[in-house]
N, C-alpha and C. Protein backbone atom coordinates (compact mmCIF):
# COMPACT_ATOMS: atom_id res chain seq x y z
N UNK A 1 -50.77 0.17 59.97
CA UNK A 1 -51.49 -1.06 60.24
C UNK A 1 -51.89 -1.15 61.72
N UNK A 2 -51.56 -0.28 62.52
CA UNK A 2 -52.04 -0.05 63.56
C UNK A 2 -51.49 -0.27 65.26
N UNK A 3 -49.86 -0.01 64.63
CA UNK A 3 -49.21 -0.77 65.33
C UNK A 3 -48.99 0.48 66.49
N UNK A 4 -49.26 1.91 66.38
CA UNK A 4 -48.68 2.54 67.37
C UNK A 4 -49.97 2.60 68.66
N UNK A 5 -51.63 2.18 67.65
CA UNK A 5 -52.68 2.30 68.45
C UNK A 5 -52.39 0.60 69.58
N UNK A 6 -51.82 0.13 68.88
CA UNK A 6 -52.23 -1.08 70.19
C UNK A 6 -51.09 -0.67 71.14
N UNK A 7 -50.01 -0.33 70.92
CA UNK A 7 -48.97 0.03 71.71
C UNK A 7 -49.80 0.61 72.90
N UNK A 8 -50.41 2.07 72.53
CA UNK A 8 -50.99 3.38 72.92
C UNK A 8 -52.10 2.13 74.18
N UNK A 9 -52.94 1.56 73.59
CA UNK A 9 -53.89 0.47 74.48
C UNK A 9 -53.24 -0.48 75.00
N UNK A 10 -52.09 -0.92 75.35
CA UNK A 10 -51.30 -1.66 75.84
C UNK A 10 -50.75 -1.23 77.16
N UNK A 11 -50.49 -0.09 76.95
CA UNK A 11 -49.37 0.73 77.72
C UNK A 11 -50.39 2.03 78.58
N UNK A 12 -51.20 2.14 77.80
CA UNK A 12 -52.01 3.18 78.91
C UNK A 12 -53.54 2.90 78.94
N UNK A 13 -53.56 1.77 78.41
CA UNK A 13 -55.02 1.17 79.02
C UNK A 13 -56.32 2.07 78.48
N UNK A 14 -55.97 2.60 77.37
CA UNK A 14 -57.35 4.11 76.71
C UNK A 14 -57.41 3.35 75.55
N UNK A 15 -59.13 4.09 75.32
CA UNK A 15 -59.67 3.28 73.74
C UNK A 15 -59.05 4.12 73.14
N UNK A 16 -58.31 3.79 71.92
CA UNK A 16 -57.94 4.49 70.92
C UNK A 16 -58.10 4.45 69.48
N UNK A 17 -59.27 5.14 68.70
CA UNK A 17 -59.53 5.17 67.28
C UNK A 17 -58.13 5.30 66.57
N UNK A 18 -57.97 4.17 65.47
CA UNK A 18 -57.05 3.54 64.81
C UNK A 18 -57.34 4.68 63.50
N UNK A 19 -56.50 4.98 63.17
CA UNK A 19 -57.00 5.57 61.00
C UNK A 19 -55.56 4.79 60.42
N UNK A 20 -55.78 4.25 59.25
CA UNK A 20 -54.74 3.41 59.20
C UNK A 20 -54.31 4.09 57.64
N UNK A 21 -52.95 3.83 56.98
CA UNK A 21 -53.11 3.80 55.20
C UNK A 21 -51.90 3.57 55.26
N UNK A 22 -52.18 2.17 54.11
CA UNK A 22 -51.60 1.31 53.48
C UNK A 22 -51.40 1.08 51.87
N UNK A 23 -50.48 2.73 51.69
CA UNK A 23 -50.52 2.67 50.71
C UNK A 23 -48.71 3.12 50.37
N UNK A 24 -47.92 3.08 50.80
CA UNK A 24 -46.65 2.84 50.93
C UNK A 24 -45.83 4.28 50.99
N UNK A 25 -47.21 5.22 51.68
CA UNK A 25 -46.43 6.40 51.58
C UNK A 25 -46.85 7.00 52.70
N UNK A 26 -46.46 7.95 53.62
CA UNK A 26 -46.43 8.66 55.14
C UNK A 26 -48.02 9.63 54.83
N UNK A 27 -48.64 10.03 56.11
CA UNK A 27 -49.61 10.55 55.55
C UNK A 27 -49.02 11.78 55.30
N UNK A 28 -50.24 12.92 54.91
CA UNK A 28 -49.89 14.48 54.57
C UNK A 28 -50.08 14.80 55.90
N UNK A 29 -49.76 16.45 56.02
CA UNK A 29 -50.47 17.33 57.31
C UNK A 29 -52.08 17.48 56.95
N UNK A 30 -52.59 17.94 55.90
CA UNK A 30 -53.72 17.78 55.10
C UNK A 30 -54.59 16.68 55.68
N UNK A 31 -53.95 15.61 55.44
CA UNK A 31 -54.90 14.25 55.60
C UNK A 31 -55.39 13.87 57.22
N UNK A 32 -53.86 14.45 58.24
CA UNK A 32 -54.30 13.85 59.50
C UNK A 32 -55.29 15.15 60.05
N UNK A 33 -54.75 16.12 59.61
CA UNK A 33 -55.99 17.61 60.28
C UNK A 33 -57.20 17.35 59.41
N UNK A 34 -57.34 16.07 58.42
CA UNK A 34 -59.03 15.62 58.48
C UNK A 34 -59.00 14.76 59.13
N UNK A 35 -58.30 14.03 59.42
CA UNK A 35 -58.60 12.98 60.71
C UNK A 35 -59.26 13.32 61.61
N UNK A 36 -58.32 14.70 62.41
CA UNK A 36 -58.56 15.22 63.54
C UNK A 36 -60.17 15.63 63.82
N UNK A 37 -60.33 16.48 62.70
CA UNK A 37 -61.43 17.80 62.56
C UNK A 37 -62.38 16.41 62.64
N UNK A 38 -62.55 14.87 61.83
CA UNK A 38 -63.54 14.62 61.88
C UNK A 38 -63.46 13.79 62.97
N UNK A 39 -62.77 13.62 63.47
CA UNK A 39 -62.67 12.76 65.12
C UNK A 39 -63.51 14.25 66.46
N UNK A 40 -62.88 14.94 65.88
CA UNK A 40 -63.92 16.06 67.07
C UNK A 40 -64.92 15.91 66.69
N UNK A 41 -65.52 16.50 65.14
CA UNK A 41 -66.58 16.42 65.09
C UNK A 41 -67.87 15.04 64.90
N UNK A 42 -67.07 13.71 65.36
CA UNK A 42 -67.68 13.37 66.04
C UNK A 42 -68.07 11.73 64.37
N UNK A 43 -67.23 12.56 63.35
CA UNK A 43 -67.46 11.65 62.02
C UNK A 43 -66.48 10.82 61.28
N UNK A 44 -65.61 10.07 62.58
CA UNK A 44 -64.31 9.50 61.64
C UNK A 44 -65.08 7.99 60.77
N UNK A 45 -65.75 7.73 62.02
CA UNK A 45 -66.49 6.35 61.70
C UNK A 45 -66.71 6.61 59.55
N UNK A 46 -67.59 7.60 59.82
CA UNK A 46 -67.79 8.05 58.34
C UNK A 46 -66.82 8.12 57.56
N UNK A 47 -66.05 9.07 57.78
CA UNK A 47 -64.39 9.14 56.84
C UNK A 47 -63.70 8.12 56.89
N UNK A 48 -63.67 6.90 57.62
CA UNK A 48 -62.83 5.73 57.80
C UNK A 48 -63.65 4.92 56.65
N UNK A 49 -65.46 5.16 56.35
CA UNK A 49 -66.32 3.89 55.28
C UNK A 49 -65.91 4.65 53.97
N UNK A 50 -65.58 6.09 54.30
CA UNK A 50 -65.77 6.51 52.89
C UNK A 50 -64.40 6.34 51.84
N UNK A 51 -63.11 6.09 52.54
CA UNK A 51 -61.93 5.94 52.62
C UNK A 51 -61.52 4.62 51.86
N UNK A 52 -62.52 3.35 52.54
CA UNK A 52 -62.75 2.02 51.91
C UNK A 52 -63.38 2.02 50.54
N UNK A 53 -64.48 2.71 51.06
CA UNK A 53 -65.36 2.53 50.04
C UNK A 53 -64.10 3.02 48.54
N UNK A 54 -63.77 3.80 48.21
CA UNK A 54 -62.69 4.39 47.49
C UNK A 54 -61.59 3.48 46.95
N UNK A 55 -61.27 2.45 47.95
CA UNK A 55 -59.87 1.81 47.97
C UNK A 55 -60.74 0.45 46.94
N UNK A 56 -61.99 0.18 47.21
CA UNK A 56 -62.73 -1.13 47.24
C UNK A 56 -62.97 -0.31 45.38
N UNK A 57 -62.92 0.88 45.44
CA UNK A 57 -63.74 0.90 43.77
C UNK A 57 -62.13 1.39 42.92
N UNK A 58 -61.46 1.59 43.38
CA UNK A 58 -59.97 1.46 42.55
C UNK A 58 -59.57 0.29 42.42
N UNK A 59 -59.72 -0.83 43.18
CA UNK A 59 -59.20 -1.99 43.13
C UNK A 59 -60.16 -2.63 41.74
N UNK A 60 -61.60 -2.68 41.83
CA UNK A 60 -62.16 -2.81 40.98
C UNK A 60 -61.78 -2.29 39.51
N UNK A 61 -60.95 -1.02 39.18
CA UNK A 61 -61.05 -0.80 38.44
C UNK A 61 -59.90 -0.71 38.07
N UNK A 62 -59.09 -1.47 38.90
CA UNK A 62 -57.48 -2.05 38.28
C UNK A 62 -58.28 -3.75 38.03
N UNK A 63 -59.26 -4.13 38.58
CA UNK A 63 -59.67 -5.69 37.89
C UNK A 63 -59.54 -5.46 36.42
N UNK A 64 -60.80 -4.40 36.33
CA UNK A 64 -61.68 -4.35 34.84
C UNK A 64 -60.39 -4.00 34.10
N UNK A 65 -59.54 -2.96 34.24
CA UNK A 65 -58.59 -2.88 33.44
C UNK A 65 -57.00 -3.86 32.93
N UNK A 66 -57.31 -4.61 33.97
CA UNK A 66 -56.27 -5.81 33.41
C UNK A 66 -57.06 -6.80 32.39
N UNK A 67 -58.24 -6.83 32.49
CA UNK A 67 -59.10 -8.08 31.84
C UNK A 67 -58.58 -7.37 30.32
């Protein structure tokens, strides 16, 4: 939830891109070396909408399936 990035901007005064998941489990090595690769290359912004976008159409489809 983003608690080590404000620390990180608190304490040493640098912008720091947040990747957050809130899903009750630690990330993989897998998941943060895509973090990384797309923070160099320059596309987290992207991997952070596409990430939502994902979370926003499972939620939807735990709606439709309780109805």
């Amino acid at each position: 939830m983003g608690q080590l990035a404000m620390l990180l901007r608190a304490k040493y005064l640098v912008d720091v891109k947040s990747v957050t998941k809130v899903q009750g489990v630690s990330f993989l090595a897998d998941e943060i070396g895509r973090f990384i690769r797309a923070a160099l290359a320059g596309r987290l912004t992207e991997l952070e909408r596409d990430k939502m976008m994902v979370a926003k159409l499972s939620a939807a489809r735990v709606e439709v399936g309780a109805s």
